[in-house]
N, C-alpha and C. Protein backbone atom coordinates (compact mmCIF):
# COMPACT_ATOMS: atom_id res chain seq x y z
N UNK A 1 -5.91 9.46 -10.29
CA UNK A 1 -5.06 9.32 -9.14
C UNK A 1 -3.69 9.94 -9.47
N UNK A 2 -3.09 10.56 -8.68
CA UNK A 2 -2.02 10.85 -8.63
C UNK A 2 -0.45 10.26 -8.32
N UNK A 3 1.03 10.32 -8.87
CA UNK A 3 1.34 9.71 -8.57
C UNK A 3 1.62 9.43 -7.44
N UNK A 4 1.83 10.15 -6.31
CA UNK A 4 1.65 10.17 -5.14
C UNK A 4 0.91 9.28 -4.08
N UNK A 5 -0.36 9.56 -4.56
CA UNK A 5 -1.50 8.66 -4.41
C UNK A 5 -0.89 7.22 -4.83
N UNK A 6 -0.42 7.03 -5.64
CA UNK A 6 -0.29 5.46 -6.45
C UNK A 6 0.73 5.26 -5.90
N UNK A 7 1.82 5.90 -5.32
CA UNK A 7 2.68 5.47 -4.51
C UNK A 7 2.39 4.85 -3.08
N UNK A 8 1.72 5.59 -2.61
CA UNK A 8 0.89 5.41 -1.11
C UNK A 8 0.76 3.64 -0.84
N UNK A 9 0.07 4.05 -2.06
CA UNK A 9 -1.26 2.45 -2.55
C UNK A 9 0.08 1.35 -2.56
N UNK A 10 0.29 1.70 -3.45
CA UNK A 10 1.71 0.51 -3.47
C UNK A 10 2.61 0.07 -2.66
N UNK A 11 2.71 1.16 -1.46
CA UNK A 11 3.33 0.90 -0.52
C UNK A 11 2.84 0.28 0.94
N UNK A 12 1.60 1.06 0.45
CA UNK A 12 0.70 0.04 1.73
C UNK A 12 0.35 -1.23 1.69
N UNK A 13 0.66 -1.88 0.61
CA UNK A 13 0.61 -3.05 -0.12
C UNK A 13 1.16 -4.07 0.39
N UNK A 14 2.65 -3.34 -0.12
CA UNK A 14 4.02 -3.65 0.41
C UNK A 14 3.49 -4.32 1.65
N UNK A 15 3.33 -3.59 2.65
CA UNK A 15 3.16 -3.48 4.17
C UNK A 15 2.34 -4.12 4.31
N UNK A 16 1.05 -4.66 3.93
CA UNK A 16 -0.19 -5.18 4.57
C UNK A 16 0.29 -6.77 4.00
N UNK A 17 0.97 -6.83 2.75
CA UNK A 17 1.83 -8.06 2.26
C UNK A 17 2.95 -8.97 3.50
N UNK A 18 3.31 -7.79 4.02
CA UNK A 18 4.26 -8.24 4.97
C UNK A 18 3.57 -8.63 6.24
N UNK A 19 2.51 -7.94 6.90
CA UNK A 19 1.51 -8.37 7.78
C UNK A 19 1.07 -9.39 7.33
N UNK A 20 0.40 -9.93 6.17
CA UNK A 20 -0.14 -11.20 6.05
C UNK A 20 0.78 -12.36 6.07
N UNK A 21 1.80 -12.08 5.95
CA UNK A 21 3.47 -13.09 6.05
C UNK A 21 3.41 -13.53 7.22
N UNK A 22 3.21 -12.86 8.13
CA UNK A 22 3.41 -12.56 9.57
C UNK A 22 2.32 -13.60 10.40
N UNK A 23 1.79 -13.82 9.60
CA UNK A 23 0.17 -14.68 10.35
C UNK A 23 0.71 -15.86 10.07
N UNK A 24 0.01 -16.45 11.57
CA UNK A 24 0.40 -18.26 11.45
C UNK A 24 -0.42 -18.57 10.06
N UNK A 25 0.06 -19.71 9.76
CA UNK A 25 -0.28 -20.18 8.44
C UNK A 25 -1.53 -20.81 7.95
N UNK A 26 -2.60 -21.21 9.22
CA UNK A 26 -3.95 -21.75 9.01
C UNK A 26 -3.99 -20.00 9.07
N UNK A 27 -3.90 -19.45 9.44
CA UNK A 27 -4.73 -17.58 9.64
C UNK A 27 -5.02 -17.05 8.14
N UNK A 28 -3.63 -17.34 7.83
CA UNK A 28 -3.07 -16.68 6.40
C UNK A 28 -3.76 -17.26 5.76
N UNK A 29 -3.67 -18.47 5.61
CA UNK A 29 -4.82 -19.42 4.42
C UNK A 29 -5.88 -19.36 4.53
N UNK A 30 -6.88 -18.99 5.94
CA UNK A 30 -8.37 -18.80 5.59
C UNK A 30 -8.81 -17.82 5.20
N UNK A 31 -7.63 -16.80 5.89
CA UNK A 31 -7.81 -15.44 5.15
C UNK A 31 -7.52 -15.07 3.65
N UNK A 32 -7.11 -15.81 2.88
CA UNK A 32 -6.80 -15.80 1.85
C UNK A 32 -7.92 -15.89 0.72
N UNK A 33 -8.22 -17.03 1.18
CA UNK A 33 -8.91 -17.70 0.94
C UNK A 33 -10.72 -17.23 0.83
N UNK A 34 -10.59 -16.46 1.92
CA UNK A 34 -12.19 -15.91 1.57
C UNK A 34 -11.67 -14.92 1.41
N UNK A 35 -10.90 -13.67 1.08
CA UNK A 35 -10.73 -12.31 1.11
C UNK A 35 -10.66 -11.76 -0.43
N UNK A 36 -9.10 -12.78 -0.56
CA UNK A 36 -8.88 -12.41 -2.13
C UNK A 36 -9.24 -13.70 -3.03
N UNK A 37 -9.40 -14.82 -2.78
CA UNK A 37 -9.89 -15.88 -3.81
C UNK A 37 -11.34 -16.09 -3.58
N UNK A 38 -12.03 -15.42 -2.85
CA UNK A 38 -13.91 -15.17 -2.38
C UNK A 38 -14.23 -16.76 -2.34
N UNK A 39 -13.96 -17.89 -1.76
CA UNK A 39 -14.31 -18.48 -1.62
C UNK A 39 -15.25 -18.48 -0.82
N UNK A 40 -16.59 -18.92 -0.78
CA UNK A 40 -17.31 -19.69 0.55
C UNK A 40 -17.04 -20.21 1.57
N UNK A 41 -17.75 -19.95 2.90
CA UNK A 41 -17.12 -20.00 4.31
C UNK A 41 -17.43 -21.66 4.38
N UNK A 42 -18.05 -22.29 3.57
CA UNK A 42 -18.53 -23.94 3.06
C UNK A 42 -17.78 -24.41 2.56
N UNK A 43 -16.88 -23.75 1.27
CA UNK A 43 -15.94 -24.04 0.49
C UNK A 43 -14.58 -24.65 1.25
N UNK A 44 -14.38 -23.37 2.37
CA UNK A 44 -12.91 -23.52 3.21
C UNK A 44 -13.17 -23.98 4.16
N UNK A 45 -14.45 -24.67 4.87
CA UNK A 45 -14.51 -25.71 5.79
C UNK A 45 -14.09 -26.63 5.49
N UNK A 46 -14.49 -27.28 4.28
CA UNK A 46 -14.38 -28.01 3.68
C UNK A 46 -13.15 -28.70 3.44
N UNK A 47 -12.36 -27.66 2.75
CA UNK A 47 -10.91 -27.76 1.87
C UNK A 47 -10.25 -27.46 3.65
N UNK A 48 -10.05 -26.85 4.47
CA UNK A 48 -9.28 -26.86 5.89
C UNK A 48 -9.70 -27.82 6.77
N UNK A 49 -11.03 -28.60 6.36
CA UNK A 49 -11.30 -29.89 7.50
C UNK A 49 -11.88 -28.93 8.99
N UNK A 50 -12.22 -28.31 8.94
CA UNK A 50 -12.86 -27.40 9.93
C UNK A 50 -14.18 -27.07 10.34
N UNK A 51 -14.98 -26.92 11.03
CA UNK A 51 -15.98 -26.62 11.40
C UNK A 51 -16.24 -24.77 11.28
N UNK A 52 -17.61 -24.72 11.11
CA UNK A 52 -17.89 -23.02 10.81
C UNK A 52 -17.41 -21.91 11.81
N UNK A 53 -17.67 -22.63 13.08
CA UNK A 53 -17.26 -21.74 14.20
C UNK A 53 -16.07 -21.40 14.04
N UNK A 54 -14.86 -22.59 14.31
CA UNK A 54 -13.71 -22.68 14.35
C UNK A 54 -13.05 -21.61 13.11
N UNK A 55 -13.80 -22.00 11.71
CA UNK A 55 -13.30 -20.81 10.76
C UNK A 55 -13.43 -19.35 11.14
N UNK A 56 -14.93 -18.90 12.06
CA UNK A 56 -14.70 -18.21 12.11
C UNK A 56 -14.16 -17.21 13.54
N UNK A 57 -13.52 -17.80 13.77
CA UNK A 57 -12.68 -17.94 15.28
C UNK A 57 -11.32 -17.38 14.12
N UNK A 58 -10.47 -18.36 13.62
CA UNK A 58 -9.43 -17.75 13.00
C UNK A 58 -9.47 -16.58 12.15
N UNK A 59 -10.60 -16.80 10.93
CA UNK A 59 -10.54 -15.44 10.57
C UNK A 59 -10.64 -14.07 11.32
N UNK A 60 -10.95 -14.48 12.43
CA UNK A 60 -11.38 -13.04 13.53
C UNK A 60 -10.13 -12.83 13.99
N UNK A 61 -9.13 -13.86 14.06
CA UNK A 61 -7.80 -13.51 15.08
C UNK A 61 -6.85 -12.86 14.02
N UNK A 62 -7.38 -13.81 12.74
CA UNK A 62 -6.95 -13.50 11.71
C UNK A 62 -6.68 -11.89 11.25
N UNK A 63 -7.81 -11.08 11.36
CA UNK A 63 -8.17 -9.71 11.19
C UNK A 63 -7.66 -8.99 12.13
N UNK A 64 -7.31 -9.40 13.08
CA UNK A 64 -7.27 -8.76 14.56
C UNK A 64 -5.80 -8.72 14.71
N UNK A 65 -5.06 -9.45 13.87
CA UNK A 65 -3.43 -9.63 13.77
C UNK A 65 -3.19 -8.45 12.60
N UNK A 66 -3.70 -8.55 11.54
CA UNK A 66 -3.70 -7.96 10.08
C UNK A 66 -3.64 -5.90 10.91
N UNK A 67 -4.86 -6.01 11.47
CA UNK A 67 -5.16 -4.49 12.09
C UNK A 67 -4.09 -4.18 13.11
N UNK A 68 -3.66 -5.15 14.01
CA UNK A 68 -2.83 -4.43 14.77
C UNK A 68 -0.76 -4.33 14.24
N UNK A 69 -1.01 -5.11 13.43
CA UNK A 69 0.58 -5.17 12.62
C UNK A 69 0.07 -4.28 11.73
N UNK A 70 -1.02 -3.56 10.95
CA UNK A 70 -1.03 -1.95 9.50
C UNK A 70 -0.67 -0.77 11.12
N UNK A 71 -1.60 -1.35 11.60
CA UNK A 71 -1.44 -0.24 13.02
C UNK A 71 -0.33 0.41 13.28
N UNK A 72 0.58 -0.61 13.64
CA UNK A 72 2.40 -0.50 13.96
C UNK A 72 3.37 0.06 12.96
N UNK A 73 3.32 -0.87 11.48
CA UNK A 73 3.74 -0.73 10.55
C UNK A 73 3.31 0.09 9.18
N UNK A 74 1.82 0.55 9.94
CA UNK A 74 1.63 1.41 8.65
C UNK A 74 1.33 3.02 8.81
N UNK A 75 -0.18 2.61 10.22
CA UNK A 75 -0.25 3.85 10.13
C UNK A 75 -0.16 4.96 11.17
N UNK A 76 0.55 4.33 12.17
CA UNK A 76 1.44 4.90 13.31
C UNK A 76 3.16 5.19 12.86
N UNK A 77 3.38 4.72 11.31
CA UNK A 77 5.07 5.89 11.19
C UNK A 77 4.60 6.65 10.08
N UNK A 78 2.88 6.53 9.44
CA UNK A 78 2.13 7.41 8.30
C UNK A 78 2.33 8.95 9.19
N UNK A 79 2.03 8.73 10.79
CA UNK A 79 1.66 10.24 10.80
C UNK A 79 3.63 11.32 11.37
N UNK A 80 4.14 9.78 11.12
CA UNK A 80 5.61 10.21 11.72
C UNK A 80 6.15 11.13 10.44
N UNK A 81 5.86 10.63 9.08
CA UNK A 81 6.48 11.05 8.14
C UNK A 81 5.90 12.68 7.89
């Protein structure tokens, strides 16, 4: 990779870091939670007191917040630069 490349990466980071900030806080935590700590969708019913549907109701709004804030903030001023 180049440094260039590794800059990109790092910066989109930045940005998708700041999108996940941005999510109400049950969003952020289920998403967390199964994305980067791979928990089981059993595991975080569990530990959130939630039903399966309901988890996966947030994680969907969840994703759907994440895509339209990289959208805005990432890769709609990517093609400005």
């Amino acid at each position: 990779m180049n440094p260039q490349e590794s800059l990109g990466q790092t910066q989109f980071w930045a940005v998708f870091e700041l999108c996940l900030d941005d999510l109400p806080a049950k969003q952020g935590r289920a998403f967390m939670m199964r994305e980067f700590v791979e928990m089981s969708t059993e595991e975080i019913c569990q530990e959130m007191d939630i039903t399966l549907t309901n988890l996966n109701v947030i994680l969907h709004r969840a994703r759907m917040r994440l895509r339209e804030c990289l959208n805005i903030k990432w890769f709609e001023t990517e093609t400005k630069r």
